[in-house]
PDB file of N, CA and C in Angstrom:
ATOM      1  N   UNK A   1      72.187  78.350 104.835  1.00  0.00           N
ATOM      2  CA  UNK A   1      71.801  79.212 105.926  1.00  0.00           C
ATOM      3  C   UNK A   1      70.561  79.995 105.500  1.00  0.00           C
ATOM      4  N   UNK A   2      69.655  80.195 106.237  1.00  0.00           N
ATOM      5  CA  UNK A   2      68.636  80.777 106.119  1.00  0.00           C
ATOM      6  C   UNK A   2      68.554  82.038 107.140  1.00  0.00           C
ATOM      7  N   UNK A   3      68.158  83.296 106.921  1.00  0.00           N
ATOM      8  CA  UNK A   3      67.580  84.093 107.600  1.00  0.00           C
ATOM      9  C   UNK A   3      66.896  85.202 107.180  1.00  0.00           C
ATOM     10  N   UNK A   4      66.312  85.809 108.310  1.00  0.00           N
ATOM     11  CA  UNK A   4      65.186  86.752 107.828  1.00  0.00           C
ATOM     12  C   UNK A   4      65.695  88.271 108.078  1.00  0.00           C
ATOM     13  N   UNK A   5      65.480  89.456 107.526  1.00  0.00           N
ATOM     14  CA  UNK A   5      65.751  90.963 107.310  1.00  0.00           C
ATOM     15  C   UNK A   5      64.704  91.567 107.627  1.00  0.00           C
ATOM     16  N   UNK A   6      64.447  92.584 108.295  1.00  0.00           N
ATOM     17  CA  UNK A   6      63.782  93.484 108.044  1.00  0.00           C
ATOM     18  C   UNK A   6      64.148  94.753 107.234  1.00  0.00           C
ATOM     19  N   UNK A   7      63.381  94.935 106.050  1.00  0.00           N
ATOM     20  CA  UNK A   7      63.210  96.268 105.068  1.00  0.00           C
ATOM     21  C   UNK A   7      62.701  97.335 106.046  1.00  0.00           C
ATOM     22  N   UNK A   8      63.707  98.608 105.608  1.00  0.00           N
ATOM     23  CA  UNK A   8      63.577 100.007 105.511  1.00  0.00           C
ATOM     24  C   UNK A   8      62.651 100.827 104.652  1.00  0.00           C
ATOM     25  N   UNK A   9      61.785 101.136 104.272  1.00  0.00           N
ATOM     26  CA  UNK A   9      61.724 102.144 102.940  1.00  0.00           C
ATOM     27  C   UNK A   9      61.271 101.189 101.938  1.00  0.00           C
ATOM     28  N   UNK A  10      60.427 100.374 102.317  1.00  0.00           N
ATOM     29  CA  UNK A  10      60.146  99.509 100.802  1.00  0.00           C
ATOM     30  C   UNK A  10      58.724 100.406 100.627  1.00  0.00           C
ATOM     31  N   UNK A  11      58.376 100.735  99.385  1.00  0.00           N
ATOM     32  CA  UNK A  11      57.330 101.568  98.933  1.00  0.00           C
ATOM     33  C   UNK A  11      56.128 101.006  98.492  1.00  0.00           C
ATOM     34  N   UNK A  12      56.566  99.319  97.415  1.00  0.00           N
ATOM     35  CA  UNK A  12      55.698  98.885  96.797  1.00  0.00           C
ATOM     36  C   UNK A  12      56.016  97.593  96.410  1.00  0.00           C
ATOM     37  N   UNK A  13      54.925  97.174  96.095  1.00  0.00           N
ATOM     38  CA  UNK A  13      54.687  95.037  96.078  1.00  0.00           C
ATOM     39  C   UNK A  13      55.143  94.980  94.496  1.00  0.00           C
ATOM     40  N   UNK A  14      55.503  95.964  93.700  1.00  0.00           N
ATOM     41  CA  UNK A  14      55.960  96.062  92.408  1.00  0.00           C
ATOM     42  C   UNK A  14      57.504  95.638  92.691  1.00  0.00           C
ATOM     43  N   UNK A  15      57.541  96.620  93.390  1.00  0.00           N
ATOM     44  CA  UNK A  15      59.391  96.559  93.967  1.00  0.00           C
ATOM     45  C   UNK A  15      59.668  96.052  94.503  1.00  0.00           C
ATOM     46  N   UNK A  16      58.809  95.279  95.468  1.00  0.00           N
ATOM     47  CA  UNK A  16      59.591  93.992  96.356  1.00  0.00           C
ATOM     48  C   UNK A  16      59.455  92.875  94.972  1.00  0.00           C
ATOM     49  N   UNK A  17      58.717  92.671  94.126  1.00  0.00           N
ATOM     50  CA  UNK A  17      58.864  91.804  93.161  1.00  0.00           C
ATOM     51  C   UNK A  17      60.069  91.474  92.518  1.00  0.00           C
ATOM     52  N   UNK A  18      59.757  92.313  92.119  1.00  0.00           N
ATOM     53  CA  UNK A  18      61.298  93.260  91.176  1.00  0.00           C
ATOM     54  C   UNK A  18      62.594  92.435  92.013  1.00  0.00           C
ATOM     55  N   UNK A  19      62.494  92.766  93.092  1.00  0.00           N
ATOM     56  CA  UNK A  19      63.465  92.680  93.841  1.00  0.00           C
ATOM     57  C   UNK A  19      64.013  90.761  94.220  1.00  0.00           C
ATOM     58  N   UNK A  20      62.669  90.171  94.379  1.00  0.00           N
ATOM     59  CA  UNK A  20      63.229  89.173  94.452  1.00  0.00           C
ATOM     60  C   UNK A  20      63.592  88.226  93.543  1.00  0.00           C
ATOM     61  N   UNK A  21      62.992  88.749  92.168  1.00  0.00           N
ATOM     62  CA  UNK A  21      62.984  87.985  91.294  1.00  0.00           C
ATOM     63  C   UNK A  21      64.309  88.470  90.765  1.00  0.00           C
ATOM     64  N   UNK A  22      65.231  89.274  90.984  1.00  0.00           N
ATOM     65  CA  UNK A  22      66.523  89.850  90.793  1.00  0.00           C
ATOM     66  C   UNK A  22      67.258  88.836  92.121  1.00  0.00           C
ATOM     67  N   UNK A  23      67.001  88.979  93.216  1.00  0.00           N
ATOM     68  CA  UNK A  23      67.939  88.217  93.885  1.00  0.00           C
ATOM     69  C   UNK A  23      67.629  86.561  93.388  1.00  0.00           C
ATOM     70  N   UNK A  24      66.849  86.264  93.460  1.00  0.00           N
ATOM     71  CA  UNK A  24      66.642  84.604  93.156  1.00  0.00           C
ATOM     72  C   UNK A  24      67.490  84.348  92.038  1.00  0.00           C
ATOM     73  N   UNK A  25      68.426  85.020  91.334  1.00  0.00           N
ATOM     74  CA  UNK A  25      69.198  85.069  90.258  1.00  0.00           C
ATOM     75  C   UNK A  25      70.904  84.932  90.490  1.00  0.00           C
ATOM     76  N   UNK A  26      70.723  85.858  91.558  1.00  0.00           N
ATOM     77  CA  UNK A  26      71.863  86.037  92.133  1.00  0.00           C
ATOM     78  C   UNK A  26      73.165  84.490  92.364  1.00  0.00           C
ATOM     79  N   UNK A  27      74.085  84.236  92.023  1.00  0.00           N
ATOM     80  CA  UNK A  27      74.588  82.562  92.416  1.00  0.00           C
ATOM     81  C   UNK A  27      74.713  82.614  94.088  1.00  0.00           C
ATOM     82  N   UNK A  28      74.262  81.571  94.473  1.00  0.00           N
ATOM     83  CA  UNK A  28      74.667  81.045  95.358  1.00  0.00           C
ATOM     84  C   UNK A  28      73.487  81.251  96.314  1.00  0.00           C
ATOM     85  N   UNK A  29      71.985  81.861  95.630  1.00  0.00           N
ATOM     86  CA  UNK A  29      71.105  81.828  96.192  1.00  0.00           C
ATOM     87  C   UNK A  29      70.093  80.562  96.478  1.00  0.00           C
ATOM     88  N   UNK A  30      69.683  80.116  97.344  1.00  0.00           N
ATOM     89  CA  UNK A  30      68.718  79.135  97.222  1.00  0.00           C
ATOM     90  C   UNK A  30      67.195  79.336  97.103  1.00  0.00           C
ATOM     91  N   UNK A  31      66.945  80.185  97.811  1.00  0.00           N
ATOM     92  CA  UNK A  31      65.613  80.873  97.883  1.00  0.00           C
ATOM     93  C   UNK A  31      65.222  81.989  98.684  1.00  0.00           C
ATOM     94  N   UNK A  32      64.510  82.692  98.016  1.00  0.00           N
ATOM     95  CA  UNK A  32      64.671  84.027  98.682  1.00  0.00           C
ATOM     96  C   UNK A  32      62.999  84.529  98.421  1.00  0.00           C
ATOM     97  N   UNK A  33      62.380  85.414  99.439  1.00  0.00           N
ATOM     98  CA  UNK A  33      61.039  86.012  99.527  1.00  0.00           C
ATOM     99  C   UNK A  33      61.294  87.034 100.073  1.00  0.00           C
ATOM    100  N   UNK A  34      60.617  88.266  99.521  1.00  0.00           N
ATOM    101  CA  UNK A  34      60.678  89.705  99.646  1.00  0.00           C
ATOM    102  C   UNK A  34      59.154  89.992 100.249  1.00  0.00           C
ATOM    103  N   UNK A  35      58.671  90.612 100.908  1.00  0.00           N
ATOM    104  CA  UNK A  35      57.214  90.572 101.087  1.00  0.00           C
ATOM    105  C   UNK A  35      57.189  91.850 101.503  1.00  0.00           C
ATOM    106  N   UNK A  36      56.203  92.907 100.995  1.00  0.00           N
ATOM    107  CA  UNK A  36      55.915  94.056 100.833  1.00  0.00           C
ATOM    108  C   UNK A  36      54.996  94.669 102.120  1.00  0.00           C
ATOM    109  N   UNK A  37      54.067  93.412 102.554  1.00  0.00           N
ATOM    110  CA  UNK A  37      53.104  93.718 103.656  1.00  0.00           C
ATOM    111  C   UNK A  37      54.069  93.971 104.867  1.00  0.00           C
ATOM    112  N   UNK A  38      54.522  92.776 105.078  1.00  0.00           N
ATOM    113  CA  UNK A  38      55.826  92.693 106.321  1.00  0.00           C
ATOM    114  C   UNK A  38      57.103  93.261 106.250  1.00  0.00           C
ATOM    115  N   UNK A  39      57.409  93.643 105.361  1.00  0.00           N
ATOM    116  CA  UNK A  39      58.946  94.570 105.246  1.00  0.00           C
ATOM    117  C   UNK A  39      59.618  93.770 105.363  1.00  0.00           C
ATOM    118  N   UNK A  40      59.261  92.432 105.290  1.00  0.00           N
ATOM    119  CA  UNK A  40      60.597  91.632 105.228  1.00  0.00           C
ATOM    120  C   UNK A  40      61.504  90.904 103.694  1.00  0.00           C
ATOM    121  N   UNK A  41      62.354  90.545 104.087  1.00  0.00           N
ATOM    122  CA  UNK A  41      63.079  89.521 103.199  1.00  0.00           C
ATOM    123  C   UNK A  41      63.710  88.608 104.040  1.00  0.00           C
ATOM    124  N   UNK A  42      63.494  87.039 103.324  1.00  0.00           N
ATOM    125  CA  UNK A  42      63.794  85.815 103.778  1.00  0.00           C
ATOM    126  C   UNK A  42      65.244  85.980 102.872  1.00  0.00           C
ATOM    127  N   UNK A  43      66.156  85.081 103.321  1.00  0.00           N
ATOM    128  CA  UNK A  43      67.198  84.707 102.366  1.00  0.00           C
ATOM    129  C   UNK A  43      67.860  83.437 102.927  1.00  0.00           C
ATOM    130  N   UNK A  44      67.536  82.662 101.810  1.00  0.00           N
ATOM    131  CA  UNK A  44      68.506  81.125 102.044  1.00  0.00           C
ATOM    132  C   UNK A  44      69.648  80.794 101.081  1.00  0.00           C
ATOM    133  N   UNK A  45      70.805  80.765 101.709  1.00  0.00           N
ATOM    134  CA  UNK A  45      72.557  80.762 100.493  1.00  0.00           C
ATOM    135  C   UNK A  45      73.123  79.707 100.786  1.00  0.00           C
ATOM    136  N   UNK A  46      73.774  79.687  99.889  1.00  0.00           N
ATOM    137  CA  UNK A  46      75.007  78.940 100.701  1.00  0.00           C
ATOM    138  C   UNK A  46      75.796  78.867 102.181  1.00  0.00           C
ATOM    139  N   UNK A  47      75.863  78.731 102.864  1.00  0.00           N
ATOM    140  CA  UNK A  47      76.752  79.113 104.124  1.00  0.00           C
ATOM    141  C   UNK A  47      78.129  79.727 103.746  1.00  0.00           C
ATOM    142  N   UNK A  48      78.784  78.994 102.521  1.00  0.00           N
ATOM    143  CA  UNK A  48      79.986  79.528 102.847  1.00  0.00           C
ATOM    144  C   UNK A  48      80.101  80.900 101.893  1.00  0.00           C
ATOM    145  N   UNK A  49      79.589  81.139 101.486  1.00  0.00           N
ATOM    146  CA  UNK A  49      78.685  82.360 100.834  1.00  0.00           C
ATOM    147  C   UNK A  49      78.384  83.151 101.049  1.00  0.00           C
ATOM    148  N   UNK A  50      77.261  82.890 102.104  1.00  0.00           N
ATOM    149  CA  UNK A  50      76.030  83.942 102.915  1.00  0.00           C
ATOM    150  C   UNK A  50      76.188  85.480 102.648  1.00  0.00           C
ATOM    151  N   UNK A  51      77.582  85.659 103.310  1.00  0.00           N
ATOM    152  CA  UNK A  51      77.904  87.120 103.840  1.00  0.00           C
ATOM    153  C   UNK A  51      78.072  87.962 102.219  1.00  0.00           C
ATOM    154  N   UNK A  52      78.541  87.209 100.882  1.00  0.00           N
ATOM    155  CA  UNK A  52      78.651  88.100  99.678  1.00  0.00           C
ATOM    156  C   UNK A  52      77.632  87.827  99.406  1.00  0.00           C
ATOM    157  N   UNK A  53      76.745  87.242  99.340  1.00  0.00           N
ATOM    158  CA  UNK A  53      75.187  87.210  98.682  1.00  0.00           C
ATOM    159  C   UNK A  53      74.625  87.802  99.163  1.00  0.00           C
ATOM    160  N   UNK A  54      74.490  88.041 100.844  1.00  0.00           N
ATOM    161  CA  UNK A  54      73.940  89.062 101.485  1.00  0.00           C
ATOM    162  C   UNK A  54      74.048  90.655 100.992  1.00  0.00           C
ATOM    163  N   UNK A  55      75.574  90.969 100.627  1.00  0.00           N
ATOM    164  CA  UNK A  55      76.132  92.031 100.147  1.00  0.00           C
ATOM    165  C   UNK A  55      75.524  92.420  98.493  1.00  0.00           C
ATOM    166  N   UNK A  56      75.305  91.477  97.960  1.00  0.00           N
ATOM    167  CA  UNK A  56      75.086  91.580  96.611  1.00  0.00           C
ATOM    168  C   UNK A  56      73.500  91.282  96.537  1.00  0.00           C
ATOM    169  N   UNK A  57      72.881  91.423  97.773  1.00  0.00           N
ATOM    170  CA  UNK A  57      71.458  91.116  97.891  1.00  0.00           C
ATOM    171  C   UNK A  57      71.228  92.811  98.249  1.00  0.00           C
ATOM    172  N   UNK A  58      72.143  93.384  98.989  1.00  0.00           N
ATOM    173  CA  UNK A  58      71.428  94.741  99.321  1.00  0.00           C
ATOM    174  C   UNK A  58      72.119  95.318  98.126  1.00  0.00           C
ATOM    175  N   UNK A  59      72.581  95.246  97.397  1.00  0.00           N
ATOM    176  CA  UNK A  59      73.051  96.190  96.539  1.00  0.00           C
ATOM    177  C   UNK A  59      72.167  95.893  95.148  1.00  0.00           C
ATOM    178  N   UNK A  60      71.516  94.795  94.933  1.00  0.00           N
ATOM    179  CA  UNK A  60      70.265  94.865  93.949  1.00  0.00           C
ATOM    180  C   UNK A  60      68.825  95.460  94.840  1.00  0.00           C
ATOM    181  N   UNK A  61      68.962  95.435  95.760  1.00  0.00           N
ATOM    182  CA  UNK A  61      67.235  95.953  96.527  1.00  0.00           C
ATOM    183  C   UNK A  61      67.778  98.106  96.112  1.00  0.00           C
ATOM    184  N   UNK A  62      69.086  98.157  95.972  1.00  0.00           N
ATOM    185  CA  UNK A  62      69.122  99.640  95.985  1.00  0.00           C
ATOM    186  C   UNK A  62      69.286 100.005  94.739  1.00  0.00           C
ATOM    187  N   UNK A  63      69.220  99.509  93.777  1.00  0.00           N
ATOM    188  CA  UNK A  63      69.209  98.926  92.512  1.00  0.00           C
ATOM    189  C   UNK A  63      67.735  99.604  91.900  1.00  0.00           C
ATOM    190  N   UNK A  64      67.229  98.710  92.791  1.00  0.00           N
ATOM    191  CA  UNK A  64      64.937  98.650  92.700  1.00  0.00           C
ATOM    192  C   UNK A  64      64.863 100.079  92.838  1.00  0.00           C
ATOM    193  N   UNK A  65      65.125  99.950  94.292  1.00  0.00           N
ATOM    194  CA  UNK A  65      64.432 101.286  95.212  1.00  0.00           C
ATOM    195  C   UNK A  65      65.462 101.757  95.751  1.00  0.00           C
ATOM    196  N   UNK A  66      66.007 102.503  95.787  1.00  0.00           N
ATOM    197  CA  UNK A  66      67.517 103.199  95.971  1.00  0.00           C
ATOM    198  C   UNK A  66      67.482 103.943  98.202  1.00  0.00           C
ATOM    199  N   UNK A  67      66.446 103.872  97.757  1.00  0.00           N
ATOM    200  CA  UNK A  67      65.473 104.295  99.943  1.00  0.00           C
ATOM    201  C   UNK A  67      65.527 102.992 100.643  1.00  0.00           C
ATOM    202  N   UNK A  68      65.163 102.177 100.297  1.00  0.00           N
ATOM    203  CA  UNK A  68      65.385 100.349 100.809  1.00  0.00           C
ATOM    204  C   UNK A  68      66.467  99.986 101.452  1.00  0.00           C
ATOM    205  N   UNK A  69      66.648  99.775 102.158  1.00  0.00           N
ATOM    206  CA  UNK A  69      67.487  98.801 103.106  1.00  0.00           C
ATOM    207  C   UNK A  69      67.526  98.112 103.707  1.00  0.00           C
ATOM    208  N   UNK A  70      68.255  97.162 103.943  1.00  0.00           N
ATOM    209  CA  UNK A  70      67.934  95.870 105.044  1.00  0.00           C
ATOM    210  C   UNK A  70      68.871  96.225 106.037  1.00  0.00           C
ATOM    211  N   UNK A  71      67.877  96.349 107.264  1.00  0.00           N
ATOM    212  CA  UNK A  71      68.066  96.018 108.045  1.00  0.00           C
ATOM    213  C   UNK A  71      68.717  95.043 109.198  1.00  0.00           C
ATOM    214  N   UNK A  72      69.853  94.917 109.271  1.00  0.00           N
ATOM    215  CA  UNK A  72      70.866  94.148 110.104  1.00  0.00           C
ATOM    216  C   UNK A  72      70.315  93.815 111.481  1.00  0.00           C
TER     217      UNK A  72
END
């Protein structure tokens, strides 16, 4: 499954780095892009997955930048 987020409070292209190169780690991730210009984050998981990777995707972005959030 693939989908896209919009970021809250992202400050800097340091920290969206940070950030994805922490989720791309995460299991059950396939690929993931954080982008600092657009406030977004892409995320592609597993399907049967999705919803704890999602969970364990916002809880490393607050990790980074503790103001960050994704947007539902």
């Amino acid at each position: 499954m693939k989908r896209t987020f919009k970021l809250e409070d992202l400050d800097c292209a340091n920290c969206a780095a940070k950030m994805e190169e922490a989720i791309a780690k995460l299991p059950g991730v396939t690929k993931v892009s954080v982008n600092f210009m657009a406030q977004k984050m892409i995320l592609e998981a597993d399907d049967d997955r999705f919803e704890s990777v999602l969970k364990e995707a916002a809880e490393t972005i607050a990790k980074v930048e503790p103001d960050c959030k994704i947007i539902m």
